[in-house]
PDB file of N, CA and C in Angstrom:
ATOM      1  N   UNK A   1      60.864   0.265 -42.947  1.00  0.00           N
ATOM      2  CA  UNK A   1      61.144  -0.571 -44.103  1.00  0.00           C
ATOM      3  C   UNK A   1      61.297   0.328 -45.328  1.00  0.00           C
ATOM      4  N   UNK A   2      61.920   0.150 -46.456  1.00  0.00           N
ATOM      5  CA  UNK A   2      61.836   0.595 -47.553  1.00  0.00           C
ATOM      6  C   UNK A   2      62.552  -0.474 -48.585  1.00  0.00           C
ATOM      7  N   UNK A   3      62.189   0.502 -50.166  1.00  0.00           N
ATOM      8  CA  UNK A   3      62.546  -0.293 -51.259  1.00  0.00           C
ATOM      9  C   UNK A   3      63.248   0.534 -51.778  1.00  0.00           C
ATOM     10  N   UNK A   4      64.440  -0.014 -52.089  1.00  0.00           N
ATOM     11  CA  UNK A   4      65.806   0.838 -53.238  1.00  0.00           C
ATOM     12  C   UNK A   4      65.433   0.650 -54.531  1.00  0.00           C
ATOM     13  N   UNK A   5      65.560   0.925 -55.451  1.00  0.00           N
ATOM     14  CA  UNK A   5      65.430   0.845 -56.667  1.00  0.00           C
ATOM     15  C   UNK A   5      67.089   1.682 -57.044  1.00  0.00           C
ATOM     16  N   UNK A   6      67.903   1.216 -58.013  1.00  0.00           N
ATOM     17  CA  UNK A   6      68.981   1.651 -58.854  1.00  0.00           C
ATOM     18  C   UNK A   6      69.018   2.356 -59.725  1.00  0.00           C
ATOM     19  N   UNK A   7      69.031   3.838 -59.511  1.00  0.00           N
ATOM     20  CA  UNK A   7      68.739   4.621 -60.660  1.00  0.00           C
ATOM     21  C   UNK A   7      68.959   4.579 -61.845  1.00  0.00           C
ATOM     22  N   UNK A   8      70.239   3.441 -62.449  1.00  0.00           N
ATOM     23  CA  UNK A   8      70.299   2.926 -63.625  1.00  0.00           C
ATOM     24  C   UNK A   8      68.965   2.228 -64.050  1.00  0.00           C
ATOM     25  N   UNK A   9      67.892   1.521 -63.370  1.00  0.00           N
ATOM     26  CA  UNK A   9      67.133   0.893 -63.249  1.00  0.00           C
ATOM     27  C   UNK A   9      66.095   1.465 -64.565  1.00  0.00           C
ATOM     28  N   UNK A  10      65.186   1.317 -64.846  1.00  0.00           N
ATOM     29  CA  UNK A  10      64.233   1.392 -65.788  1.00  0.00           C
ATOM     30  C   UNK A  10      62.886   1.354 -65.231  1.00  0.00           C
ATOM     31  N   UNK A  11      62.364   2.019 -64.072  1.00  0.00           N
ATOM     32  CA  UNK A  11      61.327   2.299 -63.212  1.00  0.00           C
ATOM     33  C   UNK A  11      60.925   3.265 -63.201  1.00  0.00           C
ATOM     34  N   UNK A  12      59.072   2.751 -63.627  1.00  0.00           N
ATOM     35  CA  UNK A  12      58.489   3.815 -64.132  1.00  0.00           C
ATOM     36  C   UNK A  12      57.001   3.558 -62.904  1.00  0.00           C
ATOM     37  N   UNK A  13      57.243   4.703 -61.614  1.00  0.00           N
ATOM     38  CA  UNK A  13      56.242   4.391 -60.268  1.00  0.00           C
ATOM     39  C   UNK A  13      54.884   4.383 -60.981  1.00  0.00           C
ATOM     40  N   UNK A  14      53.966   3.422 -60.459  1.00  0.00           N
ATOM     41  CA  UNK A  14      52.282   3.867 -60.850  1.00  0.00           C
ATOM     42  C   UNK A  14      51.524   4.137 -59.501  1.00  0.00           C
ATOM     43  N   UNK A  15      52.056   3.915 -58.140  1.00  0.00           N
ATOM     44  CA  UNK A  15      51.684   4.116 -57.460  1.00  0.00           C
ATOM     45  C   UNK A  15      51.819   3.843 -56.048  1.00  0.00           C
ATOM     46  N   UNK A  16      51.695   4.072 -54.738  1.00  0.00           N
ATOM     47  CA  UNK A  16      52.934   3.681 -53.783  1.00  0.00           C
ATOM     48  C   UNK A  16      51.602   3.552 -52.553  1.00  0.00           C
ATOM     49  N   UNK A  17      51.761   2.953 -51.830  1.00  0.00           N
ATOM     50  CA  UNK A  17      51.107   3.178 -50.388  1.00  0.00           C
ATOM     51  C   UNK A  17      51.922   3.242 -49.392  1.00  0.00           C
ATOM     52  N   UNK A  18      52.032   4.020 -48.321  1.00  0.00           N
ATOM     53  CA  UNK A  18      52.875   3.742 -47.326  1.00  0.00           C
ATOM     54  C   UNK A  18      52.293   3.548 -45.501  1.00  0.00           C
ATOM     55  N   UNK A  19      53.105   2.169 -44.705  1.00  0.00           N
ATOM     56  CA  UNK A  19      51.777   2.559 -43.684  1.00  0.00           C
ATOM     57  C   UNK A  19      52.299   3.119 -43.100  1.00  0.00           C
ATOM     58  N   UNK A  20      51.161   4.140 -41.846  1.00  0.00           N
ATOM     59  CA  UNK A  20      51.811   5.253 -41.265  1.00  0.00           C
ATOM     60  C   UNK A  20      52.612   4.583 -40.156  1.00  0.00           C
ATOM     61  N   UNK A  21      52.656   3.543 -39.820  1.00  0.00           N
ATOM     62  CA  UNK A  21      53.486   2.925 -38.689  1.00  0.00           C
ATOM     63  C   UNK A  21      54.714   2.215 -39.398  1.00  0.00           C
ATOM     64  N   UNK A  22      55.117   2.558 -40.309  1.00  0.00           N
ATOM     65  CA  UNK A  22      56.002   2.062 -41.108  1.00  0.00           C
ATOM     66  C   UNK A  22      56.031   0.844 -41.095  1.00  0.00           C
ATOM     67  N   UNK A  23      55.106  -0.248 -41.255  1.00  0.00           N
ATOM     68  CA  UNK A  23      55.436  -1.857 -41.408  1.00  0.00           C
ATOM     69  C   UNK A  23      55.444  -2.498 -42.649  1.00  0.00           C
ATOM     70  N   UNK A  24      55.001  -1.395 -43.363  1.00  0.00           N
ATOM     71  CA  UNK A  24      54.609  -1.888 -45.467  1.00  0.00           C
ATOM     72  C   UNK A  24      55.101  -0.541 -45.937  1.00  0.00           C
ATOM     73  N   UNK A  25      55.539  -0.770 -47.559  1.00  0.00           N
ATOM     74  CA  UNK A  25      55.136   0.086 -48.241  1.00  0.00           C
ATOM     75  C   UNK A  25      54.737  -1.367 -49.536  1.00  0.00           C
ATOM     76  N   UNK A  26      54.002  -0.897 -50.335  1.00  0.00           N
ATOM     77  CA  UNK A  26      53.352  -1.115 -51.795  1.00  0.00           C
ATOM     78  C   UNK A  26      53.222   0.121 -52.568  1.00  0.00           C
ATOM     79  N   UNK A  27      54.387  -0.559 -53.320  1.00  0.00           N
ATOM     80  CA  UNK A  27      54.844   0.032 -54.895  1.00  0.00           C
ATOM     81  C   UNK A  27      54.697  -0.514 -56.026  1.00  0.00           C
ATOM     82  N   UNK A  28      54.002   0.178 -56.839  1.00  0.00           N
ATOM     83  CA  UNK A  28      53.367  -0.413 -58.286  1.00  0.00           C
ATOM     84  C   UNK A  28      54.175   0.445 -59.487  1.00  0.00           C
ATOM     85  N   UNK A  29      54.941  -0.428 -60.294  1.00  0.00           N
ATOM     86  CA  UNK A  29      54.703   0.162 -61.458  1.00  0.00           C
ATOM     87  C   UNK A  29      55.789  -0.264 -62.335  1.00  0.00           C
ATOM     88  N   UNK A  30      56.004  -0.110 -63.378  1.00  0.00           N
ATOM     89  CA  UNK A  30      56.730  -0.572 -64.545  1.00  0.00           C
ATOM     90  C   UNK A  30      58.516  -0.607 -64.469  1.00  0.00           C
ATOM     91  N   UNK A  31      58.704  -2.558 -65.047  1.00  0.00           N
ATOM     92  CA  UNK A  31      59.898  -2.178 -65.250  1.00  0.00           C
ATOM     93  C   UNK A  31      60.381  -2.808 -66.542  1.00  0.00           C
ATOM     94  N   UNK A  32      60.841  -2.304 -67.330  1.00  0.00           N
ATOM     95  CA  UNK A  32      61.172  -2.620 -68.833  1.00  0.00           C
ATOM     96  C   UNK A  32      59.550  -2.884 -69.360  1.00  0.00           C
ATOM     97  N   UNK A  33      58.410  -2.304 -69.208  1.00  0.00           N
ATOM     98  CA  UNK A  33      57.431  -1.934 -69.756  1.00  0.00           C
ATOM     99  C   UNK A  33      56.191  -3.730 -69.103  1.00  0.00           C
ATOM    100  N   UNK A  34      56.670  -4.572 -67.849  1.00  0.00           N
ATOM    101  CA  UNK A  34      56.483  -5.315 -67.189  1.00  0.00           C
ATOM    102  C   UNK A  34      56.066  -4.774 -66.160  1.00  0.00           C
ATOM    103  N   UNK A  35      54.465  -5.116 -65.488  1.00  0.00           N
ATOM    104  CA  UNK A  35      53.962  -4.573 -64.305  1.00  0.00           C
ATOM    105  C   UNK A  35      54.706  -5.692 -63.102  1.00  0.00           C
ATOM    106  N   UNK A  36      54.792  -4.500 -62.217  1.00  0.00           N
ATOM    107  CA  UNK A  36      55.035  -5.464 -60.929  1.00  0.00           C
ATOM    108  C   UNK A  36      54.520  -4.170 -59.775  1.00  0.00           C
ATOM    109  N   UNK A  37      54.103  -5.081 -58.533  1.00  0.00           N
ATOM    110  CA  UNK A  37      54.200  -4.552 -57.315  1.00  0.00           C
ATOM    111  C   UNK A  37      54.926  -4.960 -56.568  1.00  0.00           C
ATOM    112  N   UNK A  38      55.439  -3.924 -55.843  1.00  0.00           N
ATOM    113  CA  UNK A  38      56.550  -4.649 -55.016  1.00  0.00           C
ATOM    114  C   UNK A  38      56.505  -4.064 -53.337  1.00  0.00           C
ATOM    115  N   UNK A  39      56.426  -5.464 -52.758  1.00  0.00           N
ATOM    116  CA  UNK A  39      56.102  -4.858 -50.948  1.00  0.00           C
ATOM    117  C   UNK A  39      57.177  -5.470 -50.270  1.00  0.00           C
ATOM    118  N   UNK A  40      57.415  -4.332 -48.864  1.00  0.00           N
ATOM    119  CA  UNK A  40      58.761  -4.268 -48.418  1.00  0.00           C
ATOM    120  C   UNK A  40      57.909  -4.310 -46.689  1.00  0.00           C
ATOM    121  N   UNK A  41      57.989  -5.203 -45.947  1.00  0.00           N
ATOM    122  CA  UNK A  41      57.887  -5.208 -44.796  1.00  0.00           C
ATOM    123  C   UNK A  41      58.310  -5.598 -43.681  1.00  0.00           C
ATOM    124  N   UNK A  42      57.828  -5.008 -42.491  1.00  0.00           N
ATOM    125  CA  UNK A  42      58.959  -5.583 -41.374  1.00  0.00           C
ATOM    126  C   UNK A  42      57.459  -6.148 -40.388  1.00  0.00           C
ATOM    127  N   UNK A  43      56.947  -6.965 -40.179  1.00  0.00           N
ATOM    128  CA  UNK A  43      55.682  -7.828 -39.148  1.00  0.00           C
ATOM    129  C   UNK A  43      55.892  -7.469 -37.851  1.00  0.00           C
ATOM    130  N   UNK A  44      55.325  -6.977 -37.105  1.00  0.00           N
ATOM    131  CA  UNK A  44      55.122  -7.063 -35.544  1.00  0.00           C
ATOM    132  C   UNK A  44      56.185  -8.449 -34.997  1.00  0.00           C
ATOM    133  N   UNK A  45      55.971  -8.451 -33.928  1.00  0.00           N
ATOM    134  CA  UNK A  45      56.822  -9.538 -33.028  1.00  0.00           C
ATOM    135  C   UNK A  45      55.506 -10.584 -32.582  1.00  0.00           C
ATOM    136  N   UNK A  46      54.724 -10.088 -32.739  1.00  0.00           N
ATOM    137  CA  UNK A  46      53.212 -10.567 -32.210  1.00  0.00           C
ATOM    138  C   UNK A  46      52.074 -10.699 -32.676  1.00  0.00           C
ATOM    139  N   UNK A  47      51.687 -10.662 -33.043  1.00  0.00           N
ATOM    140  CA  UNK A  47      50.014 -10.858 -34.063  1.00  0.00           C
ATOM    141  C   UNK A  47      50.565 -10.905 -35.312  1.00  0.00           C
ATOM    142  N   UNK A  48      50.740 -12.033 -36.051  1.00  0.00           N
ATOM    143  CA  UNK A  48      51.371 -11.634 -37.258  1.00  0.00           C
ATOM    144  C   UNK A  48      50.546 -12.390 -38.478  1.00  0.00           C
ATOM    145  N   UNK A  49      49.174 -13.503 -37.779  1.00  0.00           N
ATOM    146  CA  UNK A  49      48.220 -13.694 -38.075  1.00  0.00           C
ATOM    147  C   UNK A  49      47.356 -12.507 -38.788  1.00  0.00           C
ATOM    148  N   UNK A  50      46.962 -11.644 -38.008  1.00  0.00           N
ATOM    149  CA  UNK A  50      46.631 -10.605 -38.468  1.00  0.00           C
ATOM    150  C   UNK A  50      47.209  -9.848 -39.097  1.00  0.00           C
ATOM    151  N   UNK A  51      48.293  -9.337 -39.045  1.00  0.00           N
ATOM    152  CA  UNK A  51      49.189  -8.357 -39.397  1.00  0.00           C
ATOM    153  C   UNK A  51      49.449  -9.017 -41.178  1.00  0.00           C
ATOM    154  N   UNK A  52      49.563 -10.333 -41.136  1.00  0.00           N
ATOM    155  CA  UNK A  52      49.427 -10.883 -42.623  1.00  0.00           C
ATOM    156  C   UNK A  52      47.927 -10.904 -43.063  1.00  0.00           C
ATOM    157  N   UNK A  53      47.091 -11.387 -42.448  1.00  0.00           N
ATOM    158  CA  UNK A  53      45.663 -11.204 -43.167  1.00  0.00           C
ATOM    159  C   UNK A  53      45.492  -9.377 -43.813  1.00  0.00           C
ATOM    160  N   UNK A  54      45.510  -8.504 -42.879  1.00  0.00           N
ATOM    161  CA  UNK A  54      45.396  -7.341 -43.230  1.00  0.00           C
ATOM    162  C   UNK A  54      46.324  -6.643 -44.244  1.00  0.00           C
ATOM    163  N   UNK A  55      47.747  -7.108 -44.454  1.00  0.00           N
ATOM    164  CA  UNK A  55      48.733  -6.870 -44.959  1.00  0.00           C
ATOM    165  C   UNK A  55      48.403  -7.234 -46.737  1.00  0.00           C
ATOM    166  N   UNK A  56      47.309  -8.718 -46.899  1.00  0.00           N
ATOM    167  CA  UNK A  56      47.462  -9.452 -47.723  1.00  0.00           C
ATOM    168  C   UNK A  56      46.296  -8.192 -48.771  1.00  0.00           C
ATOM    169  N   UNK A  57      45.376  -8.582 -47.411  1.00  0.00           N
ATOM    170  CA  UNK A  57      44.221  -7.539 -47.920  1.00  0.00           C
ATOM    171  C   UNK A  57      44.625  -5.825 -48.660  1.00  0.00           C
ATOM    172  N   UNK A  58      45.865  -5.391 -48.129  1.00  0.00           N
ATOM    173  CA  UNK A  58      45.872  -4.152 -48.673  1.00  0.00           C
ATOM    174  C   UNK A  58      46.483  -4.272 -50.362  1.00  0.00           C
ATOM    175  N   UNK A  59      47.175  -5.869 -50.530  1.00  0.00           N
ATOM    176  CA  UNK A  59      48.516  -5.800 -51.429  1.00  0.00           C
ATOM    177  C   UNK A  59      47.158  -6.436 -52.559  1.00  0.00           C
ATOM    178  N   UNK A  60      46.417  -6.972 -52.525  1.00  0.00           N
ATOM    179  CA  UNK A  60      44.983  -7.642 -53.171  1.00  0.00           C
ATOM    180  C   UNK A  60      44.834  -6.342 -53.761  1.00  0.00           C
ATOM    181  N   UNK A  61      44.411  -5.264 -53.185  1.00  0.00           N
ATOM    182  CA  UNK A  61      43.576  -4.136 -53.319  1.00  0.00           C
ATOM    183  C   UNK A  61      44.250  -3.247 -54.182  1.00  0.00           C
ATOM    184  N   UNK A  62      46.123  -3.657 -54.469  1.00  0.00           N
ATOM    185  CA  UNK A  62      46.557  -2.300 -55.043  1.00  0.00           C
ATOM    186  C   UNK A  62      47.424  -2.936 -55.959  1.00  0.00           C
ATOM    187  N   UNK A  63      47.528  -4.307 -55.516  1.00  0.00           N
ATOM    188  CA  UNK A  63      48.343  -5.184 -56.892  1.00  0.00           C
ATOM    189  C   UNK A  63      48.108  -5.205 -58.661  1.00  0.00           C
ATOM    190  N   UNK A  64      49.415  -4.552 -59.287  1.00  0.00           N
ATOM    191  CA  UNK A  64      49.311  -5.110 -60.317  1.00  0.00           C
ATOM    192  C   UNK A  64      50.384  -5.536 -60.767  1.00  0.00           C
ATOM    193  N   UNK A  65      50.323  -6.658 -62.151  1.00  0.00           N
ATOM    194  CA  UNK A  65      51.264  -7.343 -62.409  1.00  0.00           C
ATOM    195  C   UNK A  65      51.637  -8.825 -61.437  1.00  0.00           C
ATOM    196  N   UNK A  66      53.066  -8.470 -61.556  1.00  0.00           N
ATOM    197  CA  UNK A  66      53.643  -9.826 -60.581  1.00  0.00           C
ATOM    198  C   UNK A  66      53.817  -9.375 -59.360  1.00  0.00           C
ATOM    199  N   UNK A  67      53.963 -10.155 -58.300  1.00  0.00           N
ATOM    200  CA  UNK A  67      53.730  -9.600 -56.892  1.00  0.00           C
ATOM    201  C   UNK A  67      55.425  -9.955 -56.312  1.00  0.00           C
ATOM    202  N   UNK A  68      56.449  -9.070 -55.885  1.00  0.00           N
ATOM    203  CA  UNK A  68      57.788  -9.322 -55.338  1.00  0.00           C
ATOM    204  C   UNK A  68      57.467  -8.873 -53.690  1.00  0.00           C
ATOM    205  N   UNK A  69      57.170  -9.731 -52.936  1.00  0.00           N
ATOM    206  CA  UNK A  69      57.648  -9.611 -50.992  1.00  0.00           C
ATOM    207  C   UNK A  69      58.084  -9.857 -50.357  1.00  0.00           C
ATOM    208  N   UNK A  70      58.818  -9.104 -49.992  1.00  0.00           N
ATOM    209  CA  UNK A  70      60.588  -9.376 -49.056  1.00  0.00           C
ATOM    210  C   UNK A  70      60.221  -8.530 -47.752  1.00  0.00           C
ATOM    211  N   UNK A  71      61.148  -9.128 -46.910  1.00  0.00           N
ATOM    212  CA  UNK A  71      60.844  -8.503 -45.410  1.00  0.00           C
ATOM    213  C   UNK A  71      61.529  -9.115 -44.545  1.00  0.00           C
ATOM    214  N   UNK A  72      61.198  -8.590 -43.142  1.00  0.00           N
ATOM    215  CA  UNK A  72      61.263  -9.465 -42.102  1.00  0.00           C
ATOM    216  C   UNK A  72      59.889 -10.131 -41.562  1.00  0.00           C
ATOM    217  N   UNK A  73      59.486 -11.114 -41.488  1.00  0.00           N
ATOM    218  CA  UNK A  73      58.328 -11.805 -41.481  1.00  0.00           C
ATOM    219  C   UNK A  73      58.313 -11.721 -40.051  1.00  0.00           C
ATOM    220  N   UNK A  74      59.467 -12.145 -39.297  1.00  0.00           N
ATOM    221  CA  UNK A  74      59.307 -11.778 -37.630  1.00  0.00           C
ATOM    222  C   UNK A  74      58.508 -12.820 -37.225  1.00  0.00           C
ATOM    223  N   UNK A  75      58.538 -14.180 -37.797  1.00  0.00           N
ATOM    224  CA  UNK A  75      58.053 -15.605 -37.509  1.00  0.00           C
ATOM    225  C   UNK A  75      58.623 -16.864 -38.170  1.00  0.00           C
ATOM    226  N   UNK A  76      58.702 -17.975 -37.458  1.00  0.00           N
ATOM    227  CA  UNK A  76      59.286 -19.379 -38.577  1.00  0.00           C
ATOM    228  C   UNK A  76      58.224 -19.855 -39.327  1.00  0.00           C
ATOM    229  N   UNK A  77      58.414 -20.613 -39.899  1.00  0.00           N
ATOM    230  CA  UNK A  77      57.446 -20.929 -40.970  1.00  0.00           C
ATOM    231  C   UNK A  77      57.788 -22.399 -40.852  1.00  0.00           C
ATOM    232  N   UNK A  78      58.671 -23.168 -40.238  1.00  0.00           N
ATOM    233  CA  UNK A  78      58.446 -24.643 -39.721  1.00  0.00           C
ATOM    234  C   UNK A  78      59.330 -24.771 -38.296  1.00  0.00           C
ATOM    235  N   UNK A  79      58.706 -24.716 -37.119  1.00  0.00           N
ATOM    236  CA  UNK A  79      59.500 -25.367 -35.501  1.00  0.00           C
ATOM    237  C   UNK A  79      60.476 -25.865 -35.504  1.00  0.00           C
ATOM    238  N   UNK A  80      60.367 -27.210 -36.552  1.00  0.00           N
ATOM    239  CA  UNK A  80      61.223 -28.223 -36.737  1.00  0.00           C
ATOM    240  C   UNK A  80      62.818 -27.855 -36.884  1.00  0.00           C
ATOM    241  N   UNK A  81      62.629 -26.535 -37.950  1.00  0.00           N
ATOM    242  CA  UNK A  81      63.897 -26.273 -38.253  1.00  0.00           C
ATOM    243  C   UNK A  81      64.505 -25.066 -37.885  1.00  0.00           C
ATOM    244  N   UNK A  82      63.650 -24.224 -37.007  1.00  0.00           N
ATOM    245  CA  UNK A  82      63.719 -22.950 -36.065  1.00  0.00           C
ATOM    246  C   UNK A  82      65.231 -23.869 -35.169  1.00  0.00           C
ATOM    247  N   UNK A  83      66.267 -22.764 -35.101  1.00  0.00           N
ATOM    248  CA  UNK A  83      67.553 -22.866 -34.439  1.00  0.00           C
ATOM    249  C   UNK A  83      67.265 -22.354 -32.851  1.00  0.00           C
ATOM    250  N   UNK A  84      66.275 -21.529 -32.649  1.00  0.00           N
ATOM    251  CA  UNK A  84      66.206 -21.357 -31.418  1.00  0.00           C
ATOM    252  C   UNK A  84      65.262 -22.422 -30.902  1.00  0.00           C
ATOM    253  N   UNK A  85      65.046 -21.626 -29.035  1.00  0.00           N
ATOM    254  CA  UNK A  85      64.721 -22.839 -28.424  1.00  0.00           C
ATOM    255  C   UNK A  85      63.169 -22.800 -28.411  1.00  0.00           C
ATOM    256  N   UNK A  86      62.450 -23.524 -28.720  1.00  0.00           N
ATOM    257  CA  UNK A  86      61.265 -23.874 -29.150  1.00  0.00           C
ATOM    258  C   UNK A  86      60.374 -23.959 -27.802  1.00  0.00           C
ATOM    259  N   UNK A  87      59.250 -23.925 -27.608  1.00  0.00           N
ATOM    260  CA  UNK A  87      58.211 -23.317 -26.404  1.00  0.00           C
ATOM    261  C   UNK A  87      57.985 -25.189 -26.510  1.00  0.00           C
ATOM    262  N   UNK A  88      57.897 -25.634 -25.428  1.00  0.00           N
ATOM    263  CA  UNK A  88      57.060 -26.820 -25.150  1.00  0.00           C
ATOM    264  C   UNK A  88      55.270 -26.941 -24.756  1.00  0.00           C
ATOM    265  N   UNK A  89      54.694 -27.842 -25.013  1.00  0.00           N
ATOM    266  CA  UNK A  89      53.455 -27.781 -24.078  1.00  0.00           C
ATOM    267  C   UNK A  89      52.307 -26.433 -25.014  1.00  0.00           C
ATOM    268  N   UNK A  90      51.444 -25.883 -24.470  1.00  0.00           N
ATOM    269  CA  UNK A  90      50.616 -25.472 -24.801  1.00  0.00           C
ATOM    270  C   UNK A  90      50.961 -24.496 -25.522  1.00  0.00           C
ATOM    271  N   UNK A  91      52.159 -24.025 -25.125  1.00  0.00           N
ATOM    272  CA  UNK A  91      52.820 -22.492 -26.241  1.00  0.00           C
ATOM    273  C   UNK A  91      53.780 -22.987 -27.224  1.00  0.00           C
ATOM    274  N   UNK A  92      53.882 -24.355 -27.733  1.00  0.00           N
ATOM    275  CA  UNK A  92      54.346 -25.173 -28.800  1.00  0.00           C
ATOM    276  C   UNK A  92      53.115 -25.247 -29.261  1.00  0.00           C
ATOM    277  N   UNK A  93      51.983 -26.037 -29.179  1.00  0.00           N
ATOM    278  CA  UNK A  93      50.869 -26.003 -29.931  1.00  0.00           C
ATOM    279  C   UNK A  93      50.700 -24.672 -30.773  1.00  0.00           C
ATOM    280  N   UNK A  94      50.703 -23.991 -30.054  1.00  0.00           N
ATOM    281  CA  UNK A  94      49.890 -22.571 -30.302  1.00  0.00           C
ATOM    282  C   UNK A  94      50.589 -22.387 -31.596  1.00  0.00           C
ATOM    283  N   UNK A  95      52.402 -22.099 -31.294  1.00  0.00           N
ATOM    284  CA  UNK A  95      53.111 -22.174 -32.270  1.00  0.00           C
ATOM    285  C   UNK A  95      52.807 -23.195 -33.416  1.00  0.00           C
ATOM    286  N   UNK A  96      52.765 -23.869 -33.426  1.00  0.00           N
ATOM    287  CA  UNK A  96      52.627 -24.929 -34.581  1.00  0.00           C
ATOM    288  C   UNK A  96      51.365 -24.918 -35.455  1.00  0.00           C
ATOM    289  N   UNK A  97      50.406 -24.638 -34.687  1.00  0.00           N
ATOM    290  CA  UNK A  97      49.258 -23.860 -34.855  1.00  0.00           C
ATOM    291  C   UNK A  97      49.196 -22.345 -35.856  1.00  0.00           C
ATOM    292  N   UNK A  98      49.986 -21.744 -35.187  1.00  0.00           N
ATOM    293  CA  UNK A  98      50.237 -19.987 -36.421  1.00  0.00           C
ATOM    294  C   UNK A  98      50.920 -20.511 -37.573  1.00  0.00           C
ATOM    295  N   UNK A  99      52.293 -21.408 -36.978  1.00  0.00           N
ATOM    296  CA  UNK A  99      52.964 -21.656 -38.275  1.00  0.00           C
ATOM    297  C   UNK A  99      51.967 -22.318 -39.642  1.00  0.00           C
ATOM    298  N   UNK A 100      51.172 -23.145 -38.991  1.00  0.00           N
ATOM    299  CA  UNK A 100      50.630 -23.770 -40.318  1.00  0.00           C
ATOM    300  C   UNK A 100      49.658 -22.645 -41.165  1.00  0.00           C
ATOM    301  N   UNK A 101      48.461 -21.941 -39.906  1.00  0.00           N
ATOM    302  CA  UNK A 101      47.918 -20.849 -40.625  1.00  0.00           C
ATOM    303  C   UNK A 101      48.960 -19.587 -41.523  1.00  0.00           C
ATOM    304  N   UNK A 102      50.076 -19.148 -40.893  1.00  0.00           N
ATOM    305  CA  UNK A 102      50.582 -18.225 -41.985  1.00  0.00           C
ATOM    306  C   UNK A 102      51.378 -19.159 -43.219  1.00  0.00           C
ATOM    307  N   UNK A 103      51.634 -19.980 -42.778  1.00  0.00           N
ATOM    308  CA  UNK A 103      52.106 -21.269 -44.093  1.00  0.00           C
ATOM    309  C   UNK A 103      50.821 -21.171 -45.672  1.00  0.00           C
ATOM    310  N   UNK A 104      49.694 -21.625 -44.685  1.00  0.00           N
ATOM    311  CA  UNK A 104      48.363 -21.397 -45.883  1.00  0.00           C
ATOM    312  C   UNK A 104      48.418 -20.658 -46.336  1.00  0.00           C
ATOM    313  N   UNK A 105      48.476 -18.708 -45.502  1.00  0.00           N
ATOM    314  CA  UNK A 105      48.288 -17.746 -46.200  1.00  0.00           C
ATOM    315  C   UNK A 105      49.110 -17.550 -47.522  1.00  0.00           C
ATOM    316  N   UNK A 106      50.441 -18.125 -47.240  1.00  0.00           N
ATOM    317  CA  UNK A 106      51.671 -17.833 -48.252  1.00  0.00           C
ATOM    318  C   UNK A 106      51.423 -18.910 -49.460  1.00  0.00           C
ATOM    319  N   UNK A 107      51.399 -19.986 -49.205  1.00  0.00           N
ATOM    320  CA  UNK A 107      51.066 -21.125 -50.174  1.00  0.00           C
ATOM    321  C   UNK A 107      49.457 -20.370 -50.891  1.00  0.00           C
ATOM    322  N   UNK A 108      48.444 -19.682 -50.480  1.00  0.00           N
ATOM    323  CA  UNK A 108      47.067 -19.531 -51.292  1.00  0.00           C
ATOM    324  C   UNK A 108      47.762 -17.837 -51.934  1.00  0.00           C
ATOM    325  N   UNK A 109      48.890 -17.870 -51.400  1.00  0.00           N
ATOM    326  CA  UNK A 109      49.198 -16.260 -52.731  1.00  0.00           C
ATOM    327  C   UNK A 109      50.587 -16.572 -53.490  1.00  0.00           C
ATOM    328  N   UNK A 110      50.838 -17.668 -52.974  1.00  0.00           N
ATOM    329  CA  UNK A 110      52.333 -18.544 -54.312  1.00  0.00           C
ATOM    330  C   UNK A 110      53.424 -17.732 -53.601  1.00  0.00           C
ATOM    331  N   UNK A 111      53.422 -17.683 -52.103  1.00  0.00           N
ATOM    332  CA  UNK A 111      54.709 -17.137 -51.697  1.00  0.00           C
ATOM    333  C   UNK A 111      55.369 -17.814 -51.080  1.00  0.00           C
ATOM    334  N   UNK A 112      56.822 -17.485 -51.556  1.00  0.00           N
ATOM    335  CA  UNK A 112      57.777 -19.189 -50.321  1.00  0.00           C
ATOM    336  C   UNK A 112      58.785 -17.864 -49.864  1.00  0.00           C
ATOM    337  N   UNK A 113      59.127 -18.809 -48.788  1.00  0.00           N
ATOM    338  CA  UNK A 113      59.971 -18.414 -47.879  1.00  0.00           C
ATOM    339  C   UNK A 113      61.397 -18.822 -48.403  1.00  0.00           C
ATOM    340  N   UNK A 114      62.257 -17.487 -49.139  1.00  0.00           N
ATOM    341  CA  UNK A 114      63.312 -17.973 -50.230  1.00  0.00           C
ATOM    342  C   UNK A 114      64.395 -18.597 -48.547  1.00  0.00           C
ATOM    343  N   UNK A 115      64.330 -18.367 -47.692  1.00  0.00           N
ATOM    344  CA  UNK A 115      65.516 -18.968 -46.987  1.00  0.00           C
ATOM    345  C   UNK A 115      65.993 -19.754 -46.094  1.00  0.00           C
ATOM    346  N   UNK A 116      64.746 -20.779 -46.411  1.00  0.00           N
ATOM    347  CA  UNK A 116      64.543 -22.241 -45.807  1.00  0.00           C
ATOM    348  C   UNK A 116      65.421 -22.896 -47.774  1.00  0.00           C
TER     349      UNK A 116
END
């Protein structure tokens, strides 16, 4: 994953994390004299429960300003309107089940999913 910035741009870094498995980076720091952090990730195919709890936990820890997170989330965020073919029976639950928990996580940090 990474973040471009436009060298015309007016970015001034305060500070960067990167993970060593490349699934985040968190970048902090000024633009037109406005804090922001900004995280760029790509989620596992699989645990993404976790992979967002821990993810949330690092961006908590190094956030300042306004928070910008773009990615590949590598999950739906409603069944209903998922184009592929949907798991029936106990691995539909399950699904419907993550969707609502990573739904909470995003709704308790004011994040929407810009492409629903």
């Amino acid at each position: 994953t990474s973040i471009l910035i436009h060298k015309d741009v007016a970015f001034i870094e305060q500070g960067k994390l990167v993970d060593p498995q490349g699934r985040f980076i968190i970048l902090t720091g000024l633009f037109n004299n406005a804090q922001y952090t900004l995280v760029s990730t790509y989620f596992p195919n699989t645990g993404a429960e976790v992979f967002l709890r821990r993810l949330m936990q690092k961006i908590e820890q190094h956030k300042l300003g306004g928070l910008i997170l773009c990615g590949d989330f590598n999950f739906i965020t409603s069944p209903e309107e998922d184009t592929t073919a949907v798991p029936q029976g106990v691995r539909r639950r399950q699904m419907v089940s993550t969707c609502k928990q990573l739904n909470a996580k995003l709704t308790l940090h004011n994040l929407y999913d810009s492409w629903r």
